[in-house]
N, C-alpha and C. Protein backbone atom coordinates (compact mmCIF):
# COMPACT_ATOMS: atom_id res chain seq x y z
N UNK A 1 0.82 -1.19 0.00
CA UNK A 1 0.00 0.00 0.00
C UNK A 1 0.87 1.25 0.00
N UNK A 2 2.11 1.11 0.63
CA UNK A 2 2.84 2.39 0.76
C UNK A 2 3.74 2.52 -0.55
N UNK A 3 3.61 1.60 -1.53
CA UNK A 3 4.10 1.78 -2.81
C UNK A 3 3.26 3.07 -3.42
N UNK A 4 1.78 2.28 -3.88
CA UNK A 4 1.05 2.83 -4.32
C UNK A 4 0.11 4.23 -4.04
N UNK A 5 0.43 4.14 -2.24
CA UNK A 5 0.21 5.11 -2.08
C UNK A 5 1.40 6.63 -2.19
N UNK A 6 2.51 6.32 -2.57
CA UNK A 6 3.55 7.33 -2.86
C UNK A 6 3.59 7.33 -4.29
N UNK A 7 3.13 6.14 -5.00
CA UNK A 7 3.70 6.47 -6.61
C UNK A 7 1.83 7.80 -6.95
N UNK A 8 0.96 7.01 -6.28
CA UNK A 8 -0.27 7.99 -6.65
C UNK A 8 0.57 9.71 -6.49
N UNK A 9 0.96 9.67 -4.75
CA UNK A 9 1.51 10.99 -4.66
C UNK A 9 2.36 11.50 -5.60
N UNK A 10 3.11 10.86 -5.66
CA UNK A 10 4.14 11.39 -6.96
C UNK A 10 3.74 12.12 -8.00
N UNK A 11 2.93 11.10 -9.00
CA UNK A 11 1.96 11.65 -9.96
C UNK A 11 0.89 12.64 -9.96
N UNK A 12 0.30 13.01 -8.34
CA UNK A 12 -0.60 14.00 -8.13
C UNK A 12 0.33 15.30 -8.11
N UNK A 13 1.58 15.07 -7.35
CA UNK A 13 2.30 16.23 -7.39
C UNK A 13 2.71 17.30 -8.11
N UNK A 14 3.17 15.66 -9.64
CA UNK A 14 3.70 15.88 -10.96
C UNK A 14 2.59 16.69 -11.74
N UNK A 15 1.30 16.19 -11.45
CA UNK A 15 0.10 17.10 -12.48
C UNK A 15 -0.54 18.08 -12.19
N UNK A 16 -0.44 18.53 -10.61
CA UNK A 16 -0.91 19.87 -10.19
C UNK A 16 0.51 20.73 -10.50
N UNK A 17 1.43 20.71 -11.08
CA UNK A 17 2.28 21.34 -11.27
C UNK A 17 2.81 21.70 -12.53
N UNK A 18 1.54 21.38 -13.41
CA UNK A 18 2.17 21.24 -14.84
C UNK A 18 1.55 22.36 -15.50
N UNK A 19 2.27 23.56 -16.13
CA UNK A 19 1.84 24.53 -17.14
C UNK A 19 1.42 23.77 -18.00
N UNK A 20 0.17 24.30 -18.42
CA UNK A 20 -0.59 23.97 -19.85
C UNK A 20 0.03 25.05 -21.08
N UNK A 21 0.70 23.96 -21.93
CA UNK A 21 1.54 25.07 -23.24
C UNK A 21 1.88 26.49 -22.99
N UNK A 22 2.81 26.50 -21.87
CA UNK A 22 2.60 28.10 -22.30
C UNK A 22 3.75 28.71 -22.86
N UNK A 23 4.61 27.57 -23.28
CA UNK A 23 6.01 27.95 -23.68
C UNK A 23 5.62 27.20 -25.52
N UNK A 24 5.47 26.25 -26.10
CA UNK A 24 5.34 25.49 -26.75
C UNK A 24 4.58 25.97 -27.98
N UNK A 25 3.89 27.38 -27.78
CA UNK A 25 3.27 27.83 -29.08
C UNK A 25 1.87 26.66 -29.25
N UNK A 26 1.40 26.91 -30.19
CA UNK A 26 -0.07 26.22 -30.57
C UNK A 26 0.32 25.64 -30.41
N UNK A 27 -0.87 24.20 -30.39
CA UNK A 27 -0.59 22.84 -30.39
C UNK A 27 -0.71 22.23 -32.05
N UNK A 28 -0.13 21.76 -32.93
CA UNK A 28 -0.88 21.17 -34.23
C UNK A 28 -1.86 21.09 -34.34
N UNK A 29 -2.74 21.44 -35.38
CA UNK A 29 -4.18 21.42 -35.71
C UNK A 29 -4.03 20.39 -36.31
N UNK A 30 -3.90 19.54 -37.41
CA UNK A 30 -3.72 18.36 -38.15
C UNK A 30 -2.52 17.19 -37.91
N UNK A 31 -3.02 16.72 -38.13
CA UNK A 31 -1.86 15.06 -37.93
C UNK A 31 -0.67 15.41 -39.01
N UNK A 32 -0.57 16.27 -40.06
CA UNK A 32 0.25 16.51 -41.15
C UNK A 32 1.56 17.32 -40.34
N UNK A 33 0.74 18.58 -39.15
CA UNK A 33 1.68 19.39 -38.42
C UNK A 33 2.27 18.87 -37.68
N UNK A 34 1.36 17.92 -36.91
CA UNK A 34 2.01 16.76 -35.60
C UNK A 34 3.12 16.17 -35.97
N UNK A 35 2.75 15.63 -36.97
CA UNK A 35 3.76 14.89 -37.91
C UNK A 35 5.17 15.85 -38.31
N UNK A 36 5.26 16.87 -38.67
CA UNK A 36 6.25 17.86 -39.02
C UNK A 36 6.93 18.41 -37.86
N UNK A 37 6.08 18.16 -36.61
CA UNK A 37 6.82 18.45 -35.28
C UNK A 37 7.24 17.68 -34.68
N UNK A 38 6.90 16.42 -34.43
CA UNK A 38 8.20 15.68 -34.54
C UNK A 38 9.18 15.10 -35.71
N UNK A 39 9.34 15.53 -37.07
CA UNK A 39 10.48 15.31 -37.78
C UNK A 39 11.15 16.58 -37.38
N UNK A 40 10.87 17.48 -36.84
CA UNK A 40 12.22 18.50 -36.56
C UNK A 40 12.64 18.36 -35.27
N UNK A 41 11.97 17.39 -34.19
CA UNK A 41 12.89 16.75 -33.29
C UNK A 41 14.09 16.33 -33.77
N UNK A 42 15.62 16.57 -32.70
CA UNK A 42 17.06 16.10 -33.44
C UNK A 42 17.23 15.28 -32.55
N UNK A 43 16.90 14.05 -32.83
CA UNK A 43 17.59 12.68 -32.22
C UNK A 43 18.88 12.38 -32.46
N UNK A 44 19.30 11.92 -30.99
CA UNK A 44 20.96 11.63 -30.92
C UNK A 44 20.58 9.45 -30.97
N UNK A 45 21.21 9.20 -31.94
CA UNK A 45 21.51 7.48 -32.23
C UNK A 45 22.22 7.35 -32.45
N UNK A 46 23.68 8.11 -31.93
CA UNK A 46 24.98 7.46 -32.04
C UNK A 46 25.22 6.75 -31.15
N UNK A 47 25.70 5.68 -30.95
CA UNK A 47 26.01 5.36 -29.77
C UNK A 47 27.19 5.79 -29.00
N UNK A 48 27.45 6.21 -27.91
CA UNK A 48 28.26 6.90 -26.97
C UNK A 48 27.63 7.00 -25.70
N UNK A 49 28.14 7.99 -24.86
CA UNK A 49 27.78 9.02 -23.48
C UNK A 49 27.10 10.47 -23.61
N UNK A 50 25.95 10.48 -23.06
CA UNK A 50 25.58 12.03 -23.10
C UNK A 50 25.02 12.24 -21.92
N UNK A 51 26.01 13.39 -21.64
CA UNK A 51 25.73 14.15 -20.07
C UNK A 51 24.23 15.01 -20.17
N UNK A 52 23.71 14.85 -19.39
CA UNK A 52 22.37 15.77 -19.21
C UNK A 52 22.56 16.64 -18.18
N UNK A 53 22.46 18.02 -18.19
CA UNK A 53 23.11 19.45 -18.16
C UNK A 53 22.51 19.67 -16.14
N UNK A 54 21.26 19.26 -16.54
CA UNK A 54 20.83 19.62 -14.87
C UNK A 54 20.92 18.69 -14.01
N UNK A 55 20.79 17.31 -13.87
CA UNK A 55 21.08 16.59 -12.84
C UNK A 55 22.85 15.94 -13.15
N UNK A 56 23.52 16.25 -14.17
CA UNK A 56 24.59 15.79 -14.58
C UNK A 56 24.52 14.22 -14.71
N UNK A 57 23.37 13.78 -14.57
CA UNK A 57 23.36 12.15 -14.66
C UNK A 57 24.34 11.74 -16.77
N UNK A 58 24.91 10.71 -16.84
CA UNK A 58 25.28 10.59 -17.95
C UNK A 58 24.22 9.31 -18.47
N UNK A 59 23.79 9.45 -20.36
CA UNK A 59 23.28 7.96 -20.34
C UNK A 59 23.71 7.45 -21.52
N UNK A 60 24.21 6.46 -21.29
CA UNK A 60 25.17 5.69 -22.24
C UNK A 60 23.82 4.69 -23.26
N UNK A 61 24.21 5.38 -24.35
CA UNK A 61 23.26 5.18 -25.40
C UNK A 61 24.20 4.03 -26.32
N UNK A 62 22.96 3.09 -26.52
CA UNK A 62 23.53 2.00 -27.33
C UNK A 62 23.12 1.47 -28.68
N UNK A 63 23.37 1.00 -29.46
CA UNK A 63 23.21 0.39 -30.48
C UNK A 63 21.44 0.48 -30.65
N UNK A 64 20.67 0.75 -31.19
CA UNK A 64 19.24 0.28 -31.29
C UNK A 64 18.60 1.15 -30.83
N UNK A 65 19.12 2.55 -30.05
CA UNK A 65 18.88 3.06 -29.18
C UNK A 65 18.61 4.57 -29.56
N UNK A 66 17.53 5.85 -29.31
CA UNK A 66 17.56 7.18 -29.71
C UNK A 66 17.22 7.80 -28.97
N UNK A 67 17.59 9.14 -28.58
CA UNK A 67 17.85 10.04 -27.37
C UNK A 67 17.28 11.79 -27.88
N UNK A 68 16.12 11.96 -26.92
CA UNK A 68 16.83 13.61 -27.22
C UNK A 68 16.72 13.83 -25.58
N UNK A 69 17.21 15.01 -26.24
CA UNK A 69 18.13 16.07 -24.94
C UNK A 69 16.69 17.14 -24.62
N UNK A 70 17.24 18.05 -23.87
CA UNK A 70 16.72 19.04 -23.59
C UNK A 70 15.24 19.74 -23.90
N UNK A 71 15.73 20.59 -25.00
CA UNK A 71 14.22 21.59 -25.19
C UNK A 71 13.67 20.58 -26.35
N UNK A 72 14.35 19.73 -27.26
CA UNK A 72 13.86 18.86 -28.00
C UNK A 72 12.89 17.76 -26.92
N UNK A 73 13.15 17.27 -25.93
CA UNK A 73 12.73 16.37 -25.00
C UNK A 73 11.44 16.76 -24.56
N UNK A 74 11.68 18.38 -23.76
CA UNK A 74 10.29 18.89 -23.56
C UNK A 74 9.21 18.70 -24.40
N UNK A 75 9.66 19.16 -25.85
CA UNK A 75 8.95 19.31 -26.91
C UNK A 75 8.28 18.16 -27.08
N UNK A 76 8.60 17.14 -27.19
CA UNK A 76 8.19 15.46 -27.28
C UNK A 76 7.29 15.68 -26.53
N UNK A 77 7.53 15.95 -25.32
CA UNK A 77 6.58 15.41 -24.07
C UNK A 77 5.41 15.99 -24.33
N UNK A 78 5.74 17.18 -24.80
CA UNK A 78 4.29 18.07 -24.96
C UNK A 78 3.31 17.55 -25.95
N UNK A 79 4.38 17.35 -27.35
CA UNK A 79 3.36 17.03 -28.16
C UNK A 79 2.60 15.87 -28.19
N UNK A 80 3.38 14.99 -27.54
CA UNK A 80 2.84 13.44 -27.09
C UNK A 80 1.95 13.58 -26.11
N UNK A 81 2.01 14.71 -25.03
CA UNK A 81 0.80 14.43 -23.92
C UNK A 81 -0.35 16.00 -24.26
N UNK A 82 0.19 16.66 -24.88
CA UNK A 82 -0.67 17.90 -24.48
C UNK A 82 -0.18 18.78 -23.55
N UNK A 83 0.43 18.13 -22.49
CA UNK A 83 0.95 19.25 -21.35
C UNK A 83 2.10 19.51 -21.61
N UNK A 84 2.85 20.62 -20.78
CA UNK A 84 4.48 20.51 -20.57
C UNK A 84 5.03 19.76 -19.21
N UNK A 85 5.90 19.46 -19.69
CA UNK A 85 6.78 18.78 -18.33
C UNK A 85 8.26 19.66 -18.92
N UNK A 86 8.45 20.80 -17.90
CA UNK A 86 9.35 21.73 -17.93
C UNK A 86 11.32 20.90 -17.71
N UNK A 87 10.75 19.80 -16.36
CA UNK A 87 11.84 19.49 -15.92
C UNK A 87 12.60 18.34 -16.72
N UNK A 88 11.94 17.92 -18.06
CA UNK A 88 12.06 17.13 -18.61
C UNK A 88 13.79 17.29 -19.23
N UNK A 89 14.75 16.49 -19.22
CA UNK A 89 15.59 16.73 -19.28
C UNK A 89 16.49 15.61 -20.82
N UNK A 90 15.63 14.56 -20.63
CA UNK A 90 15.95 13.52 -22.01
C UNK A 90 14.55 12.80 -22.15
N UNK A 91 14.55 12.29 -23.22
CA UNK A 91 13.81 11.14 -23.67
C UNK A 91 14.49 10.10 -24.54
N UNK A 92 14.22 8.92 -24.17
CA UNK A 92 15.24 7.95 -24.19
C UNK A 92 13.94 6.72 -25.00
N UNK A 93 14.07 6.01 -25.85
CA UNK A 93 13.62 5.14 -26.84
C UNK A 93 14.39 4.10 -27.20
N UNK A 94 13.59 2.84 -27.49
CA UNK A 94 14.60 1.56 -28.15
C UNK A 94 13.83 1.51 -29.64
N UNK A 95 14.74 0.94 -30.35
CA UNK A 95 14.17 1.17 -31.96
C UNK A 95 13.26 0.92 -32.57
N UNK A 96 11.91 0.25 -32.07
CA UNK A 96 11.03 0.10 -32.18
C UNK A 96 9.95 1.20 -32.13
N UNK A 97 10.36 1.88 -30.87
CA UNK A 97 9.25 3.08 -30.31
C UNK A 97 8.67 2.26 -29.19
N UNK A 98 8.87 1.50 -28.55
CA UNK A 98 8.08 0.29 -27.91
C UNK A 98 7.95 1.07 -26.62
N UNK A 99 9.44 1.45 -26.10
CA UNK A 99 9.82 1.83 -24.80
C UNK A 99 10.33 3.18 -24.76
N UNK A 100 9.82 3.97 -23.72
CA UNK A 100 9.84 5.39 -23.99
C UNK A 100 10.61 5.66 -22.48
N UNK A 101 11.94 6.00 -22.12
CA UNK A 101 11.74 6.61 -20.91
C UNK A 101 12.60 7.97 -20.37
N UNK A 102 11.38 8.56 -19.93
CA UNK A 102 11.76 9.98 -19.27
C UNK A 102 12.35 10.35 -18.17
N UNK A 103 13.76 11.32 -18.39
CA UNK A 103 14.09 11.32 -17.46
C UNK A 103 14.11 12.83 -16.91
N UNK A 104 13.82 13.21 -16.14
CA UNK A 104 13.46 14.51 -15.33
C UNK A 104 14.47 14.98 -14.21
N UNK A 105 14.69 16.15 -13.64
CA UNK A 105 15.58 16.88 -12.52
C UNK A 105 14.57 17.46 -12.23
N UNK A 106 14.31 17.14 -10.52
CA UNK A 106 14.02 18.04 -9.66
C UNK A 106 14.51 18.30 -8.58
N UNK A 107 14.95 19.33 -7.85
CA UNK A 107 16.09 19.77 -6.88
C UNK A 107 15.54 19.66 -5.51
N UNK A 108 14.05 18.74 -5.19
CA UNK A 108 13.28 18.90 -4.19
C UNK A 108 14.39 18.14 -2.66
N UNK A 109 15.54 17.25 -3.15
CA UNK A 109 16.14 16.53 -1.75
C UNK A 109 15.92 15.04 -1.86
N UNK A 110 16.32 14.96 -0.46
CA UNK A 110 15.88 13.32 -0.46
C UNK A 110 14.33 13.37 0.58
N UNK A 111 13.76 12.97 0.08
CA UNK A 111 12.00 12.69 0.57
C UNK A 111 12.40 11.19 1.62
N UNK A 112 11.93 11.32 2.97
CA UNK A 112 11.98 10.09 4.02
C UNK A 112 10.84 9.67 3.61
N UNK A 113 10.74 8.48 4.13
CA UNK A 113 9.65 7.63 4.22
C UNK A 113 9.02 7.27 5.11
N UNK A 114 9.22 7.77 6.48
CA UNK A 114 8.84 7.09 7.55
C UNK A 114 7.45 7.65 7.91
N UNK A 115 6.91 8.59 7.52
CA UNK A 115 6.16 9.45 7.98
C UNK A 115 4.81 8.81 6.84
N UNK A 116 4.67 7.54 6.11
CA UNK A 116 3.79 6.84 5.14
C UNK A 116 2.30 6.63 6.06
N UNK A 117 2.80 6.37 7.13
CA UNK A 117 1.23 5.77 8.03
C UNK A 117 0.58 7.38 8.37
N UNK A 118 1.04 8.28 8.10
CA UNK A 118 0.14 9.64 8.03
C UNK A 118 -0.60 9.64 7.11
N UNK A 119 -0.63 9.23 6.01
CA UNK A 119 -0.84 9.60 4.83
C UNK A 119 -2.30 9.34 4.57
N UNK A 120 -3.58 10.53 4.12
CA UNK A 120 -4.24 10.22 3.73
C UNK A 120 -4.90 9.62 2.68
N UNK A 121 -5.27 8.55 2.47
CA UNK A 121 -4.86 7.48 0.88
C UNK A 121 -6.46 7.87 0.19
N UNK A 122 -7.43 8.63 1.22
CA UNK A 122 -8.20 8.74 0.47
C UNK A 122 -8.44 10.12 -0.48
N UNK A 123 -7.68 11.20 0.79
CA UNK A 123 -7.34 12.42 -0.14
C UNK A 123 -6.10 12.38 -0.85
N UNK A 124 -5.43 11.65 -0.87
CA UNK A 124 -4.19 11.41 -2.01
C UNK A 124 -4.90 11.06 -3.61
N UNK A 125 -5.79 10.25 -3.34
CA UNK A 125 -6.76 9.86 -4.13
C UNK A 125 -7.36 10.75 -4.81
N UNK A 126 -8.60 11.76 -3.95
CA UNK A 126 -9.22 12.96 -4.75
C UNK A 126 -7.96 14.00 -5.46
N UNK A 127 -7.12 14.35 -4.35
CA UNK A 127 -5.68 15.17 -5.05
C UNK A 127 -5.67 14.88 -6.68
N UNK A 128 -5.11 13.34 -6.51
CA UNK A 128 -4.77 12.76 -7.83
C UNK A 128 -6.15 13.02 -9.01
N UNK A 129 -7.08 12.85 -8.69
CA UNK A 129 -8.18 13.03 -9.32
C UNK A 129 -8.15 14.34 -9.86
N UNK A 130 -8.61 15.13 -8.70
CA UNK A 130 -8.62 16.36 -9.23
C UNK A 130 -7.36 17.22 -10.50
N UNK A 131 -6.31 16.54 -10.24
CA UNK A 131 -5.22 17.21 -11.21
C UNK A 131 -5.05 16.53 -12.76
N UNK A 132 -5.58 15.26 -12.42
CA UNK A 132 -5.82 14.87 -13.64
C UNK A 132 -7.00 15.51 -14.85
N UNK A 133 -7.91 15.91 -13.92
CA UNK A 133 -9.09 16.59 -14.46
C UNK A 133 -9.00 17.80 -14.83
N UNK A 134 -7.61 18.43 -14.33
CA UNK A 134 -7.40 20.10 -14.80
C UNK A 134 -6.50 19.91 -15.83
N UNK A 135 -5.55 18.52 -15.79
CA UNK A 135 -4.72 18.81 -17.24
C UNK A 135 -5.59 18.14 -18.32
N UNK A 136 -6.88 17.23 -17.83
CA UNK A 136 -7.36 16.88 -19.29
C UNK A 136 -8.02 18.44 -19.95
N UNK A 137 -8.53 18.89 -18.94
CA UNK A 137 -9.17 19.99 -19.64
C UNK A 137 -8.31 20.92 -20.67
N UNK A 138 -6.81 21.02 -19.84
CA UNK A 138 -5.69 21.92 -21.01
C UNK A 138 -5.76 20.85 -22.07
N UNK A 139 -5.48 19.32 -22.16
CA UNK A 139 -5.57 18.19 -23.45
C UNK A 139 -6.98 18.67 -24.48
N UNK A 140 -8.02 18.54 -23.86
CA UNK A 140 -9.26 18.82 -24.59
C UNK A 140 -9.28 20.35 -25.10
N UNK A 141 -8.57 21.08 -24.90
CA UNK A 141 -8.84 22.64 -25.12
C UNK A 141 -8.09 22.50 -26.52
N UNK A 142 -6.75 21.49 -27.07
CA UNK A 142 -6.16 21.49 -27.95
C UNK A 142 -6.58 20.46 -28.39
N UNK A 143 -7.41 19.93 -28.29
CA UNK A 143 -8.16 18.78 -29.27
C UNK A 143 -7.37 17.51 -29.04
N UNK A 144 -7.19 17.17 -27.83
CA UNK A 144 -6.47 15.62 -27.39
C UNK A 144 -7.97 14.96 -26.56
N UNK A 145 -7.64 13.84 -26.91
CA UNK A 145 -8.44 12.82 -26.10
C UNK A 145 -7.74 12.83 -24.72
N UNK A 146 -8.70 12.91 -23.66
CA UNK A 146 -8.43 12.56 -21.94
C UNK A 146 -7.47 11.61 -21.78
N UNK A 147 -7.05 11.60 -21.00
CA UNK A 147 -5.82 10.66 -20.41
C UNK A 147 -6.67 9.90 -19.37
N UNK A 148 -6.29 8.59 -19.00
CA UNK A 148 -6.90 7.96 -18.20
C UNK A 148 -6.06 7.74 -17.01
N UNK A 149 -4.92 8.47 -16.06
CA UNK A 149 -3.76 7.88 -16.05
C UNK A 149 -4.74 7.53 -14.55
């Protein structure tokens, strides 16, 4: 329970905190633009090391493997979800498209755990609810289908 009740928190945290486009310009009106916004994404598929600038984490990219960085990364995220995720720092893919994973910096510390049996699991719950329901509304304002997360 104290999994699920911290990964809910996590994610409630993550979506009451999310600007709706306000850096990102329109959203695509047609699948033709969508489409043109991500071919001017610049994917890194060389294989090597690439340092990521804010948490300095390095990720050793391999064979099969495609990467973006930074404001290209954001950009993904946006156009793929509708929202921004500011702290977004890479997006990381295997050659398929199968597996997508994001990696983010936030400077919040180290979070204890001991303090889990406080936790209200039923308002963690509405929290989570409620923030999901304010970023579908920024999704639906640009013509995305709701998220179910």
């Amino acid at each position: 329970m104290r999994f699920i009740a911290g990964l809910v928190l996590a994610i409630a945290g993550m979506l009451s905190s999310i600007p709706l486009a306000a850096d990102q310009g329109t959203y695509p009106k047609t699948e033709e633009e969508l489409n043109a916004a991500y071919d001017a994404l610049h994917w890194q598929d060389t294989a090597g090391s690439y340092k990521l600038p804010a948490s300095h984490a390095v990720i050793e990219l391999t064979l099969g493997q495609a990467l973006l960085l930074g404001t290209d990364a954001e950009r993904y995220s946006w156009l793929a979800n509708g929202v921004e995720f500011p702290d977004t720092e890479a997006v990381l893919t295997d050659a398929n498209a199968k597996t997508l994973v994001y990696y983010e910096w936030r400077s919040e510390g180290y979070v204890n755990d001991s303090d889990w049996e406080d936790v209200d699991g039923d308002g963690l719950l509405k929290d989570y609810s409620n923030s999901t329901d304010a970023a579908n509304e920024g999704r639906t304002k640009m013509g995305l289908s709701p998220c179910m997360w």
